[in-house]
PDB file of N, CA and C in Angstrom:
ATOM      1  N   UNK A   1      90.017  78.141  57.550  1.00  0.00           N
ATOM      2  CA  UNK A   1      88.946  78.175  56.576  1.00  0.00           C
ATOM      3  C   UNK A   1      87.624  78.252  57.331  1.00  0.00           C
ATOM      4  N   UNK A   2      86.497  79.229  56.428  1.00  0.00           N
ATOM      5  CA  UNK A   2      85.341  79.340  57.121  1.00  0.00           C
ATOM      6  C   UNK A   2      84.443  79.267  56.234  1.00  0.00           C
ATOM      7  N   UNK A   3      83.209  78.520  56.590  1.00  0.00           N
ATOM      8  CA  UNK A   3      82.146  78.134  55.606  1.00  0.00           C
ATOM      9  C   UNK A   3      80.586  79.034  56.100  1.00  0.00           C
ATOM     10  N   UNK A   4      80.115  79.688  55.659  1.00  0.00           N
ATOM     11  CA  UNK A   4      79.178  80.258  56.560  1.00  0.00           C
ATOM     12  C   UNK A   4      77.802  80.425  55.138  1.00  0.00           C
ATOM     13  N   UNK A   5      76.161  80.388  55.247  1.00  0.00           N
ATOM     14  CA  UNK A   5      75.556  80.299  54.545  1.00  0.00           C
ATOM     15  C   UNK A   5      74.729  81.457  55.523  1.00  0.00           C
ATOM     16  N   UNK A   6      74.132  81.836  54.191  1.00  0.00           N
ATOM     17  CA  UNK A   6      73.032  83.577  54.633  1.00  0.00           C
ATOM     18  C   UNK A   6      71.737  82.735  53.399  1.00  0.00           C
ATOM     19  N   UNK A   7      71.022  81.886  54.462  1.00  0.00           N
ATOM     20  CA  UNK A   7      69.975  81.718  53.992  1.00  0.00           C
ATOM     21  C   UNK A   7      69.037  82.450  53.185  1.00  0.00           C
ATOM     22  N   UNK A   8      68.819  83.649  54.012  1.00  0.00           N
ATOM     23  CA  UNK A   8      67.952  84.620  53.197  1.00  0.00           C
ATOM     24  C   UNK A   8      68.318  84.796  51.305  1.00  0.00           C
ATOM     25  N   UNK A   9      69.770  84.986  51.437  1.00  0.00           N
ATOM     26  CA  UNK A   9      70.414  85.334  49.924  1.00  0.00           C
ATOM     27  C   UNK A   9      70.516  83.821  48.920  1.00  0.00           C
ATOM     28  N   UNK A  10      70.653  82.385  49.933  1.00  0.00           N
ATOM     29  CA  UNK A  10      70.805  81.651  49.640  1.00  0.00           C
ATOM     30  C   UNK A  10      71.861  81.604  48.486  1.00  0.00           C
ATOM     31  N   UNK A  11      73.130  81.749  49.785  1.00  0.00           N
ATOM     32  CA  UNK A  11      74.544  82.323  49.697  1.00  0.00           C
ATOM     33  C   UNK A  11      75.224  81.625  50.364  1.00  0.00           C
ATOM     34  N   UNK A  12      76.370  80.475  50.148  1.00  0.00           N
ATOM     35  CA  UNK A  12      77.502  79.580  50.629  1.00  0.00           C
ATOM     36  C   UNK A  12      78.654  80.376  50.263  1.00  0.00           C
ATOM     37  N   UNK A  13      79.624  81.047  51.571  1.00  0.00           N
ATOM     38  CA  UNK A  13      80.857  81.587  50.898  1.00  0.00           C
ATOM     39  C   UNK A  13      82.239  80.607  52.107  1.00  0.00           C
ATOM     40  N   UNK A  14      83.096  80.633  51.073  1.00  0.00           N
ATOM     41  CA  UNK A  14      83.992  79.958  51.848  1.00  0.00           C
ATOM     42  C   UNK A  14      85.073  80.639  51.644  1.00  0.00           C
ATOM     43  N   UNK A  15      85.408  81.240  53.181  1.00  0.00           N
ATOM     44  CA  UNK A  15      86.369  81.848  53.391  1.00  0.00           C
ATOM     45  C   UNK A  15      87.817  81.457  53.778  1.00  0.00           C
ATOM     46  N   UNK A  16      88.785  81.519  52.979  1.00  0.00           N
ATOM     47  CA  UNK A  16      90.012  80.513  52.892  1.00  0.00           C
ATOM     48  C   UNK A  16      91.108  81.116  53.806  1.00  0.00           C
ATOM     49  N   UNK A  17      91.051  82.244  53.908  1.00  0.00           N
ATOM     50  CA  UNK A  17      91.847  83.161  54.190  1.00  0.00           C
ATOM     51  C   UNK A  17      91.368  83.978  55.436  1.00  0.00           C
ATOM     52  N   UNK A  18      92.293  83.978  57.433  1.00  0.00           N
ATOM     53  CA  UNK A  18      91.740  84.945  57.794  1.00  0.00           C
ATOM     54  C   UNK A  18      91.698  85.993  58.065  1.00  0.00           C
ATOM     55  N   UNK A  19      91.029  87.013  58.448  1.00  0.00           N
ATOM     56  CA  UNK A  19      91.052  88.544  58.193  1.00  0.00           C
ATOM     57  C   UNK A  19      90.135  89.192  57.445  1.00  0.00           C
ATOM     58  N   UNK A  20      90.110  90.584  57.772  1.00  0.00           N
ATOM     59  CA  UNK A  20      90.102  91.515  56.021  1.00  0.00           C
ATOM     60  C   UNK A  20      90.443  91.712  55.219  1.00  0.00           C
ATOM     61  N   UNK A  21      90.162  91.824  53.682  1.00  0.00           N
ATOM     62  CA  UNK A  21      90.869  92.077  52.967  1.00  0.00           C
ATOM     63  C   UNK A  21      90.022  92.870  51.995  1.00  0.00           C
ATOM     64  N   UNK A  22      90.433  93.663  51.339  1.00  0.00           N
ATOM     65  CA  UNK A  22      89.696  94.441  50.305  1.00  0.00           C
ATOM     66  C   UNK A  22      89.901  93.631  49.006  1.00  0.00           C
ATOM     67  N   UNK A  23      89.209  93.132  48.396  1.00  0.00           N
ATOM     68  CA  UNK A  23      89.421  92.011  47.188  1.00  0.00           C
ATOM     69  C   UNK A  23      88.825  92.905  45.951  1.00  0.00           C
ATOM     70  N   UNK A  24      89.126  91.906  44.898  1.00  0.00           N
ATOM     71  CA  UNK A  24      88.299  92.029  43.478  1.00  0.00           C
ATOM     72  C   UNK A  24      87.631  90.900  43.632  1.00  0.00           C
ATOM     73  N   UNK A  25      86.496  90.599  42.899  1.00  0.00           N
ATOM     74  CA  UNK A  25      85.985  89.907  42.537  1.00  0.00           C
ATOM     75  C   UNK A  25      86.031  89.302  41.428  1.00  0.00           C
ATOM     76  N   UNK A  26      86.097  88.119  41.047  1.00  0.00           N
ATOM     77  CA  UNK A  26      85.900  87.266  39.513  1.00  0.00           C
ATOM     78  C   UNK A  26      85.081  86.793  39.433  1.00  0.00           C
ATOM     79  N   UNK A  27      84.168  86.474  38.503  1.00  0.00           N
ATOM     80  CA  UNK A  27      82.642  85.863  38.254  1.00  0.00           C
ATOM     81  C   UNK A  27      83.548  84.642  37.798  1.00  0.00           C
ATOM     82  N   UNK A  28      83.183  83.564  38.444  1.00  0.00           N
ATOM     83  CA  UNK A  28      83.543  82.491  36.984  1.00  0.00           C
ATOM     84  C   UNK A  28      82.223  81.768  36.386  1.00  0.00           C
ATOM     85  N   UNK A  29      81.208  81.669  36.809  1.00  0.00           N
ATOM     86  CA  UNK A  29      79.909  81.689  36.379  1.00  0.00           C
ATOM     87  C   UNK A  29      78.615  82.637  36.891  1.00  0.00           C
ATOM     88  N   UNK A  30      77.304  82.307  36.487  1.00  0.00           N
ATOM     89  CA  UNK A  30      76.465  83.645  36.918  1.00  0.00           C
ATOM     90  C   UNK A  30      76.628  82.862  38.764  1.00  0.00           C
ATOM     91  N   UNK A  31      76.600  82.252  38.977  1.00  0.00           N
ATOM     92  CA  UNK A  31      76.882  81.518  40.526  1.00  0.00           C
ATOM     93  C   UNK A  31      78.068  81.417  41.245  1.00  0.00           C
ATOM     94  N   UNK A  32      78.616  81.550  40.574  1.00  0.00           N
ATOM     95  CA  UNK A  32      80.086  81.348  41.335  1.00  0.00           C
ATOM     96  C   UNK A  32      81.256  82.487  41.451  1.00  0.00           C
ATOM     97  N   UNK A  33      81.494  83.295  41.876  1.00  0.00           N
ATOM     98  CA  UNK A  33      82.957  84.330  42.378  1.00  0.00           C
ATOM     99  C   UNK A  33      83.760  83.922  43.205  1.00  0.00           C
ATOM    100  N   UNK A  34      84.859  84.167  42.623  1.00  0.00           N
ATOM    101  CA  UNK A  34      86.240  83.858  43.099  1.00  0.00           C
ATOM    102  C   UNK A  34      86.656  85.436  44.067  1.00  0.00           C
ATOM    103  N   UNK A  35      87.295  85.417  44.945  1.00  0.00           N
ATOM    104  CA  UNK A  35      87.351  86.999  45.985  1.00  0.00           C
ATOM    105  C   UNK A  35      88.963  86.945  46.039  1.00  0.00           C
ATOM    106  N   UNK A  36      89.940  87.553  45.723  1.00  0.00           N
ATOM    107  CA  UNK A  36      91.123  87.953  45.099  1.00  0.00           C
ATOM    108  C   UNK A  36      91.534  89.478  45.821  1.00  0.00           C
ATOM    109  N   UNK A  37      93.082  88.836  46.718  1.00  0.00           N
ATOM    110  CA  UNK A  37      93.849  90.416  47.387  1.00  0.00           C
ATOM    111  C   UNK A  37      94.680  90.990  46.100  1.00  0.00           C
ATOM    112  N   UNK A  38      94.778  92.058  46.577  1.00  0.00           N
ATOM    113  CA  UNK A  38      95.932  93.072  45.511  1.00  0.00           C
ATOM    114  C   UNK A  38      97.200  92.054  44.957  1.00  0.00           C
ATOM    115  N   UNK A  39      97.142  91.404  45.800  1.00  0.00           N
ATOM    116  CA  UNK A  39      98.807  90.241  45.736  1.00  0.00           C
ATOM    117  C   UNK A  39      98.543  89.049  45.005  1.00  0.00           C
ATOM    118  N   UNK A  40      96.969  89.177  44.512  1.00  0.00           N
ATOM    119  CA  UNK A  40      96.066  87.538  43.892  1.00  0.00           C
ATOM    120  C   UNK A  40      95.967  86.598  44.542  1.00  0.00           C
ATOM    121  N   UNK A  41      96.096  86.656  45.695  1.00  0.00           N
ATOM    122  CA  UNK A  41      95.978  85.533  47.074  1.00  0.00           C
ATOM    123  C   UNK A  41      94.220  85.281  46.772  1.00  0.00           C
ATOM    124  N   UNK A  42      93.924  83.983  46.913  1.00  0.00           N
ATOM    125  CA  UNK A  42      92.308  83.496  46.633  1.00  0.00           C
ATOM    126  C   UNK A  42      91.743  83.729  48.243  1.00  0.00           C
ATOM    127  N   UNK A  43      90.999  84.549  48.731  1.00  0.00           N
ATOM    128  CA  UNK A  43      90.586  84.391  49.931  1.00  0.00           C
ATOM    129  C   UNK A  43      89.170  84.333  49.872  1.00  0.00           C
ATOM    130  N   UNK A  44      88.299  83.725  49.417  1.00  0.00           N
ATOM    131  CA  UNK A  44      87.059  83.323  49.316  1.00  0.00           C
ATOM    132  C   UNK A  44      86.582  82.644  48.092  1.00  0.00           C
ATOM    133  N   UNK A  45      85.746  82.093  48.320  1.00  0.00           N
ATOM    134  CA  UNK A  45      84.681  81.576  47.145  1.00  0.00           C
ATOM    135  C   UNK A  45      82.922  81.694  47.442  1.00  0.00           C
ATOM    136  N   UNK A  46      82.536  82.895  46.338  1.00  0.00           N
ATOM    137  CA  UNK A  46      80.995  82.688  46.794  1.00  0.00           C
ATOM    138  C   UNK A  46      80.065  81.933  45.833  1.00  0.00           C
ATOM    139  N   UNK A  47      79.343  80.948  46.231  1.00  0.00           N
ATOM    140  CA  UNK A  47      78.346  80.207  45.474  1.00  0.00           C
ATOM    141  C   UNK A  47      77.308  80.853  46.173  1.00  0.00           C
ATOM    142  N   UNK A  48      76.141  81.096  44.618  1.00  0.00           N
ATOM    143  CA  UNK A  48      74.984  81.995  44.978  1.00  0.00           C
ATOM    144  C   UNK A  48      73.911  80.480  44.496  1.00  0.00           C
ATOM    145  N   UNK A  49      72.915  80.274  44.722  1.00  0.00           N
ATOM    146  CA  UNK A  49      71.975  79.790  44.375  1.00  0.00           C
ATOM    147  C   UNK A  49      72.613  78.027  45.216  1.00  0.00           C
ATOM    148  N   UNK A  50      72.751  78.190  46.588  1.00  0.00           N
ATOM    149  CA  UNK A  50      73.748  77.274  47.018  1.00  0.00           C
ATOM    150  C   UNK A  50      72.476  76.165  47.879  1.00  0.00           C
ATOM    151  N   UNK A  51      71.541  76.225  47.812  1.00  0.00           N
ATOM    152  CA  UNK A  51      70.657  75.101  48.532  1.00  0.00           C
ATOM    153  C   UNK A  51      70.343  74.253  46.819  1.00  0.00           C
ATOM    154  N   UNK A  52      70.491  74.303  46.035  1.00  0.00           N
ATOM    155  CA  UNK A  52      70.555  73.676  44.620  1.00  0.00           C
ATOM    156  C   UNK A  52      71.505  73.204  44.307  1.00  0.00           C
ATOM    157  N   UNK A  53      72.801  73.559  45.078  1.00  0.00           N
ATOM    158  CA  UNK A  53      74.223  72.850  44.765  1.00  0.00           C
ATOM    159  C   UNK A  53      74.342  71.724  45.599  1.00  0.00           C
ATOM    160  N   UNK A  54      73.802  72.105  46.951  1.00  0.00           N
ATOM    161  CA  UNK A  54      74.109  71.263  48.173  1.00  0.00           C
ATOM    162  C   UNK A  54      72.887  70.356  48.847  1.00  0.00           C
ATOM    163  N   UNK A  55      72.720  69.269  49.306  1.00  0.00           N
ATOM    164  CA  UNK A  55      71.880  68.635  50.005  1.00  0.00           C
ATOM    165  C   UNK A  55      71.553  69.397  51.071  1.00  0.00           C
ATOM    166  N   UNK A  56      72.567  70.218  51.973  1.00  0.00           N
ATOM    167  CA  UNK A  56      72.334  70.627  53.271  1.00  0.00           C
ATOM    168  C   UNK A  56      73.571  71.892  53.214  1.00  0.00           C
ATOM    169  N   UNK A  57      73.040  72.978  52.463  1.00  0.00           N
ATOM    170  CA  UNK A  57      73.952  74.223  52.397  1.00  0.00           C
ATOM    171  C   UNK A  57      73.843  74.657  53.668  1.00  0.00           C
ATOM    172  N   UNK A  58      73.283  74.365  54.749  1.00  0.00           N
ATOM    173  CA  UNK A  58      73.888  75.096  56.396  1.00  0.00           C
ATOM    174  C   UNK A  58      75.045  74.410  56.688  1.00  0.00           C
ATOM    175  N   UNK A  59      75.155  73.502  56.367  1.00  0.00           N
ATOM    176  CA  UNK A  59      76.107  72.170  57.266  1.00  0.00           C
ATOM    177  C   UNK A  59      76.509  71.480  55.937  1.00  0.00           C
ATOM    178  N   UNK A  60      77.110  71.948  54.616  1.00  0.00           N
ATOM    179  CA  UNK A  60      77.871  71.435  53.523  1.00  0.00           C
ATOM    180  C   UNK A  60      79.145  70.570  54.187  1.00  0.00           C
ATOM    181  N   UNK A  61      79.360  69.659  53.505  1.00  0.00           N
ATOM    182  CA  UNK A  61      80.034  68.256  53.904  1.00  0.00           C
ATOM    183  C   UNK A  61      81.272  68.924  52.561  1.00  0.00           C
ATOM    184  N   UNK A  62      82.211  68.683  53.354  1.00  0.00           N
ATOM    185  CA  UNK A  62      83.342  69.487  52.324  1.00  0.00           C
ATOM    186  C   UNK A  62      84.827  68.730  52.141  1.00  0.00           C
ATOM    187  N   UNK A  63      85.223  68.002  51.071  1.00  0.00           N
ATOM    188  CA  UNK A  63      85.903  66.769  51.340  1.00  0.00           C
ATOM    189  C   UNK A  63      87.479  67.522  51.000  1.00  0.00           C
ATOM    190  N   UNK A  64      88.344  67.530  51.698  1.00  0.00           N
ATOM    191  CA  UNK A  64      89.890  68.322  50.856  1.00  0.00           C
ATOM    192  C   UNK A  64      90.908  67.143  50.577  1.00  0.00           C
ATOM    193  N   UNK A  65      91.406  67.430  49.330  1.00  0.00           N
ATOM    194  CA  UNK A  65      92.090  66.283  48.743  1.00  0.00           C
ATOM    195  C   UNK A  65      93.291  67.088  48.135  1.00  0.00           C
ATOM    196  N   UNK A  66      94.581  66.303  48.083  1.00  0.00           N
ATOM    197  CA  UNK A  66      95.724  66.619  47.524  1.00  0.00           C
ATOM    198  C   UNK A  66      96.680  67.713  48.000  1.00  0.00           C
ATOM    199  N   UNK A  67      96.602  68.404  49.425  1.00  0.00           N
ATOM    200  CA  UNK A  67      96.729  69.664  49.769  1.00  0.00           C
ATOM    201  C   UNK A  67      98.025  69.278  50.206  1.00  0.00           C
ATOM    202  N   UNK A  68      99.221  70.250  49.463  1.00  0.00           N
ATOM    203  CA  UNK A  68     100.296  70.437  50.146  1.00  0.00           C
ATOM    204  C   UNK A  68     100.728  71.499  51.284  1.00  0.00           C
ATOM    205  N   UNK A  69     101.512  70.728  52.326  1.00  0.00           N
ATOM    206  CA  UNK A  69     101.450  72.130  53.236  1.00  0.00           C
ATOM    207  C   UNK A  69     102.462  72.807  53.051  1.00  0.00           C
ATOM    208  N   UNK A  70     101.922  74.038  54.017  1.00  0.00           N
ATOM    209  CA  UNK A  70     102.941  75.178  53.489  1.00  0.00           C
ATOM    210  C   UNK A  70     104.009  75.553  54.764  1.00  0.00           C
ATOM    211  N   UNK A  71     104.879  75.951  53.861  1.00  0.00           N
ATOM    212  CA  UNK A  71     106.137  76.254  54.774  1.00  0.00           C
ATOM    213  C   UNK A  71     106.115  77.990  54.938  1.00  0.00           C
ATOM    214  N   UNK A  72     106.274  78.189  56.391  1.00  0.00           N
ATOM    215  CA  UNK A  72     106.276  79.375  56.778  1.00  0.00           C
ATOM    216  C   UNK A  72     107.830  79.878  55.950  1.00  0.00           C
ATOM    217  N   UNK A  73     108.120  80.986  55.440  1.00  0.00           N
ATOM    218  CA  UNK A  73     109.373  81.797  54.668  1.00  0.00           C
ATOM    219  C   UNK A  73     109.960  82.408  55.767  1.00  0.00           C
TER     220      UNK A  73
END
């Protein structure tokens, strides 16, 4: 996972997934897109208007809870 902020756009995207991928996009609010492979694999999340979400959108404090791991097939 990768967290990276473009101040200028004042743009937090978190990249879940690594690589390229050619995605769709989902709006789920005017701030928030979900980034989606051909296969519906979630490989990003972009929050737009992200120094209003966050105390410190360079260095967001990011807590993960409940995560099961995964078994290689």
């Amino acid at each position: 996972m990768q967290i990276s902020y473009d101040k200028e756009a004042d743009a937090l995207y978190i990249q879940l997934l690594d690589g390229k991928f050619q995605c769709r996009a989902v709006r789920v609010t005017d701030d928030i897109s979900l980034d989606f492979t051909a296969g519906e694999q979630l490989v990003g999340i972009e929050v737009l208007g992200a120094s209003h979400l966050f105390k410190d959108p360079e260095s967001p404090q990011v807590e993960l809870k409940h995560l099961l791991p995964q078994v290689a097939a």
